[in-house]
N, C-alpha and C. Protein backbone atom coordinates (compact mmCIF):
# COMPACT_ATOMS: atom_id res chain seq x y z
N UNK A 1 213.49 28.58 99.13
CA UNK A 1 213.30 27.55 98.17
C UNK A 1 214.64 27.30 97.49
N UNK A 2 215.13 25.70 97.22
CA UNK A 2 216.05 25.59 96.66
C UNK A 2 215.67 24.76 95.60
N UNK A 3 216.74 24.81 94.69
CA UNK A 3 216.43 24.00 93.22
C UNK A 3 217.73 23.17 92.68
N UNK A 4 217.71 22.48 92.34
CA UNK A 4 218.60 21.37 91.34
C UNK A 4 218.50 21.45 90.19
N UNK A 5 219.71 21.41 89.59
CA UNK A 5 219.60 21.58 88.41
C UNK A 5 221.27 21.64 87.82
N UNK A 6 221.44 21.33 86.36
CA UNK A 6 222.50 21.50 85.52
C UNK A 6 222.76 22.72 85.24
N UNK A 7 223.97 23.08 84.79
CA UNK A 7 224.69 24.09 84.14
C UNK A 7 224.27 24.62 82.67
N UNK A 8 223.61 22.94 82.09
CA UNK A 8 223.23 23.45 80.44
C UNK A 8 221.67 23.91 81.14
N UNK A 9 220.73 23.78 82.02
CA UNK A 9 219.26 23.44 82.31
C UNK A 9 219.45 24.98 82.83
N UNK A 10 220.55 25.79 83.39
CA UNK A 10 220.65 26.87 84.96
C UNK A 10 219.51 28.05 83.55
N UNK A 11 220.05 28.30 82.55
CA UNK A 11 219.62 29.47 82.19
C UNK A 11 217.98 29.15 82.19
N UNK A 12 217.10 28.15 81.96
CA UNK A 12 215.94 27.80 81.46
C UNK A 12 214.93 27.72 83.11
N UNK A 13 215.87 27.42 84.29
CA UNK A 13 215.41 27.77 85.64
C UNK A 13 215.38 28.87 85.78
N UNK A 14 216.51 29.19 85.77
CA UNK A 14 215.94 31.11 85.85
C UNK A 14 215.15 32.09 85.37
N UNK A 15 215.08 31.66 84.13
CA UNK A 15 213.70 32.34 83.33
C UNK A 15 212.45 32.11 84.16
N UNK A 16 212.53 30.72 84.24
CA UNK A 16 211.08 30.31 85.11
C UNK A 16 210.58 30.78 86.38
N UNK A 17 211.75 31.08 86.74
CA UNK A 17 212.02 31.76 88.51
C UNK A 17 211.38 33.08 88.80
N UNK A 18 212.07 34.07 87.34
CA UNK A 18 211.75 35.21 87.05
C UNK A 18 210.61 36.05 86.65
N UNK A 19 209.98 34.25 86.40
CA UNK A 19 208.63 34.52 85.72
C UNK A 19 207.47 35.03 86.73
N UNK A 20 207.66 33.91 87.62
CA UNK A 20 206.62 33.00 88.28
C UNK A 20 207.01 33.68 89.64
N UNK A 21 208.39 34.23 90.08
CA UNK A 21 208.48 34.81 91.27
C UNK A 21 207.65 36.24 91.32
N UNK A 22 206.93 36.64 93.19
CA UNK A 22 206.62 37.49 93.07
C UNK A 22 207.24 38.74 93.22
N UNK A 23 208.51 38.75 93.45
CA UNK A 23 209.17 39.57 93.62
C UNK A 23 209.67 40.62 92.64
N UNK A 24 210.01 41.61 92.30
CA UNK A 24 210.51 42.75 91.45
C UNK A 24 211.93 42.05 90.82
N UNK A 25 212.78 41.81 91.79
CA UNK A 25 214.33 41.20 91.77
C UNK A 25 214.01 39.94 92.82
N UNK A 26 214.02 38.89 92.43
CA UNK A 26 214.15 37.46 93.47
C UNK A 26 215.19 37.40 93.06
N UNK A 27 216.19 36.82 94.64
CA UNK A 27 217.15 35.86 94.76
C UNK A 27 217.69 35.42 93.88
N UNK A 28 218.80 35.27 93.45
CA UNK A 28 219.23 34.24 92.49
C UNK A 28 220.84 34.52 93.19
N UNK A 29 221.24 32.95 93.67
CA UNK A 29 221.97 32.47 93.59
C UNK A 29 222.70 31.17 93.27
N UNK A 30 223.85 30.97 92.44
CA UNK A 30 224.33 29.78 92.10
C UNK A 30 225.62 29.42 93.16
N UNK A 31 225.47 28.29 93.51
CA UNK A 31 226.23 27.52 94.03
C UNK A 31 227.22 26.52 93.05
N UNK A 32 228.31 25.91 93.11
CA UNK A 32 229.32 25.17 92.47
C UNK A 32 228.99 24.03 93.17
N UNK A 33 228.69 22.50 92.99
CA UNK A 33 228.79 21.54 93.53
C UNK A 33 230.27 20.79 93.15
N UNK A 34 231.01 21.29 94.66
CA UNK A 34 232.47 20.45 94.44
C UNK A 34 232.85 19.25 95.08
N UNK A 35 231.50 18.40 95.42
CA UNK A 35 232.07 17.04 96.00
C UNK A 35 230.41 16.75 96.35
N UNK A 36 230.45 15.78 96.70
CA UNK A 36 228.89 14.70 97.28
C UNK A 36 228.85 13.47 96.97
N UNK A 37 227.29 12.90 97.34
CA UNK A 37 227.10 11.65 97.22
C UNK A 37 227.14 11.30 95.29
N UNK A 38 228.39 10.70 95.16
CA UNK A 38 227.96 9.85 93.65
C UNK A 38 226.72 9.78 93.43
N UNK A 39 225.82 9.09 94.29
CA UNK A 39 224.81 8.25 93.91
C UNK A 39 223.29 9.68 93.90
N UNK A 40 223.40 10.40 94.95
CA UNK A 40 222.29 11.65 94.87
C UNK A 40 223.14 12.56 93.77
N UNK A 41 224.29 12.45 93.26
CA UNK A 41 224.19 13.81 92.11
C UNK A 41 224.10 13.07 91.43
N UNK A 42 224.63 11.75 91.09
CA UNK A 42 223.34 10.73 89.53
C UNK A 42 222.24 11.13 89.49
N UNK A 43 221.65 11.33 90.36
CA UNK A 43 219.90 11.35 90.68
C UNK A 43 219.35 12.30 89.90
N UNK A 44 220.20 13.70 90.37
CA UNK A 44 219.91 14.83 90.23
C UNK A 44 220.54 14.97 88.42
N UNK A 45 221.50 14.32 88.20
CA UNK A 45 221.34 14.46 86.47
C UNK A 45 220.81 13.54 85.85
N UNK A 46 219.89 12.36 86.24
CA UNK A 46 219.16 11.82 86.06
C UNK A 46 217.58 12.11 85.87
N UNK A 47 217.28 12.61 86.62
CA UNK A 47 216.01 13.44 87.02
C UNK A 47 215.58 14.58 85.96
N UNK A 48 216.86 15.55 86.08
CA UNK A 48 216.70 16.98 85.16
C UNK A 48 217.02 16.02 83.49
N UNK A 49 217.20 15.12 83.26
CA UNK A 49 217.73 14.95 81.74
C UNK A 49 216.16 14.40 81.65
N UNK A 50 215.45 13.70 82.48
CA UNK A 50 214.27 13.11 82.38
C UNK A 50 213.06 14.27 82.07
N UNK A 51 213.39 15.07 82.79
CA UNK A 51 212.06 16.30 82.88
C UNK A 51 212.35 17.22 81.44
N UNK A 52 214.00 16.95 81.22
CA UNK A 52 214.14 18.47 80.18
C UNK A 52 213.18 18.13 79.21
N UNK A 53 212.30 16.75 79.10
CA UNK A 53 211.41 16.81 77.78
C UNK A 53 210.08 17.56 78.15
N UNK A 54 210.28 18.18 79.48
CA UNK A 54 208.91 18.91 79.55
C UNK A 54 209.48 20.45 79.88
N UNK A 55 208.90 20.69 79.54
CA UNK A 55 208.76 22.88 79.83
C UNK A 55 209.14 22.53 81.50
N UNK A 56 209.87 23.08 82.10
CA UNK A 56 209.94 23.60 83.77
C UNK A 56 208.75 23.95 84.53
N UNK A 57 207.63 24.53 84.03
CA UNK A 57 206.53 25.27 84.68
C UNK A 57 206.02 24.14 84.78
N UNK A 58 205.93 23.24 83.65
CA UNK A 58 204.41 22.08 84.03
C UNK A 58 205.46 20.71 84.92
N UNK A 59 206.24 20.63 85.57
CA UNK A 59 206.78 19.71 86.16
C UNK A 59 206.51 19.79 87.53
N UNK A 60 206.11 18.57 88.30
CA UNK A 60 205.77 18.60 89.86
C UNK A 60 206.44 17.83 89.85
N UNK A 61 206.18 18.10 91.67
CA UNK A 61 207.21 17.24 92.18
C UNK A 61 208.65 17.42 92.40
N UNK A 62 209.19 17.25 94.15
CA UNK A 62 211.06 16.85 93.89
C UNK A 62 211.50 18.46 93.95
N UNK A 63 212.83 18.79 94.28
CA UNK A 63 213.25 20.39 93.90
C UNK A 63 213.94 19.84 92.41
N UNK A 64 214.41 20.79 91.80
CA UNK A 64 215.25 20.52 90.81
C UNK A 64 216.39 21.07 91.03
């Protein structure tokens, strides 16, 4: 599973990850986005600025 998301949003995914994963220790890795489509990383800080008015758990839909 992968996720999208901001730098100010990364700590508030991970909590959720930590929560909700079944694992003891899940995965966690961050990646640096150093180049892409203009128009899909608008999306993607478009999207997460839209949802941050809801809690992470109750959001469907889309990776983040």
């Amino acid at each position: 599973m992968s996720y999208k998301t901001t730098v100010e949003r990364r700590p508030e995914l991970q909590s959720s990850v930590h929560q909700k994963h079944g694992y003891e220790v899940p995965e966690w890795i961050t990646l640096p986005v150093t180049g892409g489509s203009d128009a899909h990383l608008s999306w993607v800080v478009g999207i997460v600025d839209v949802r941050h008015r809801r809690p992470l758990h109750t959001q469907e839909g889309g990776s983040r």
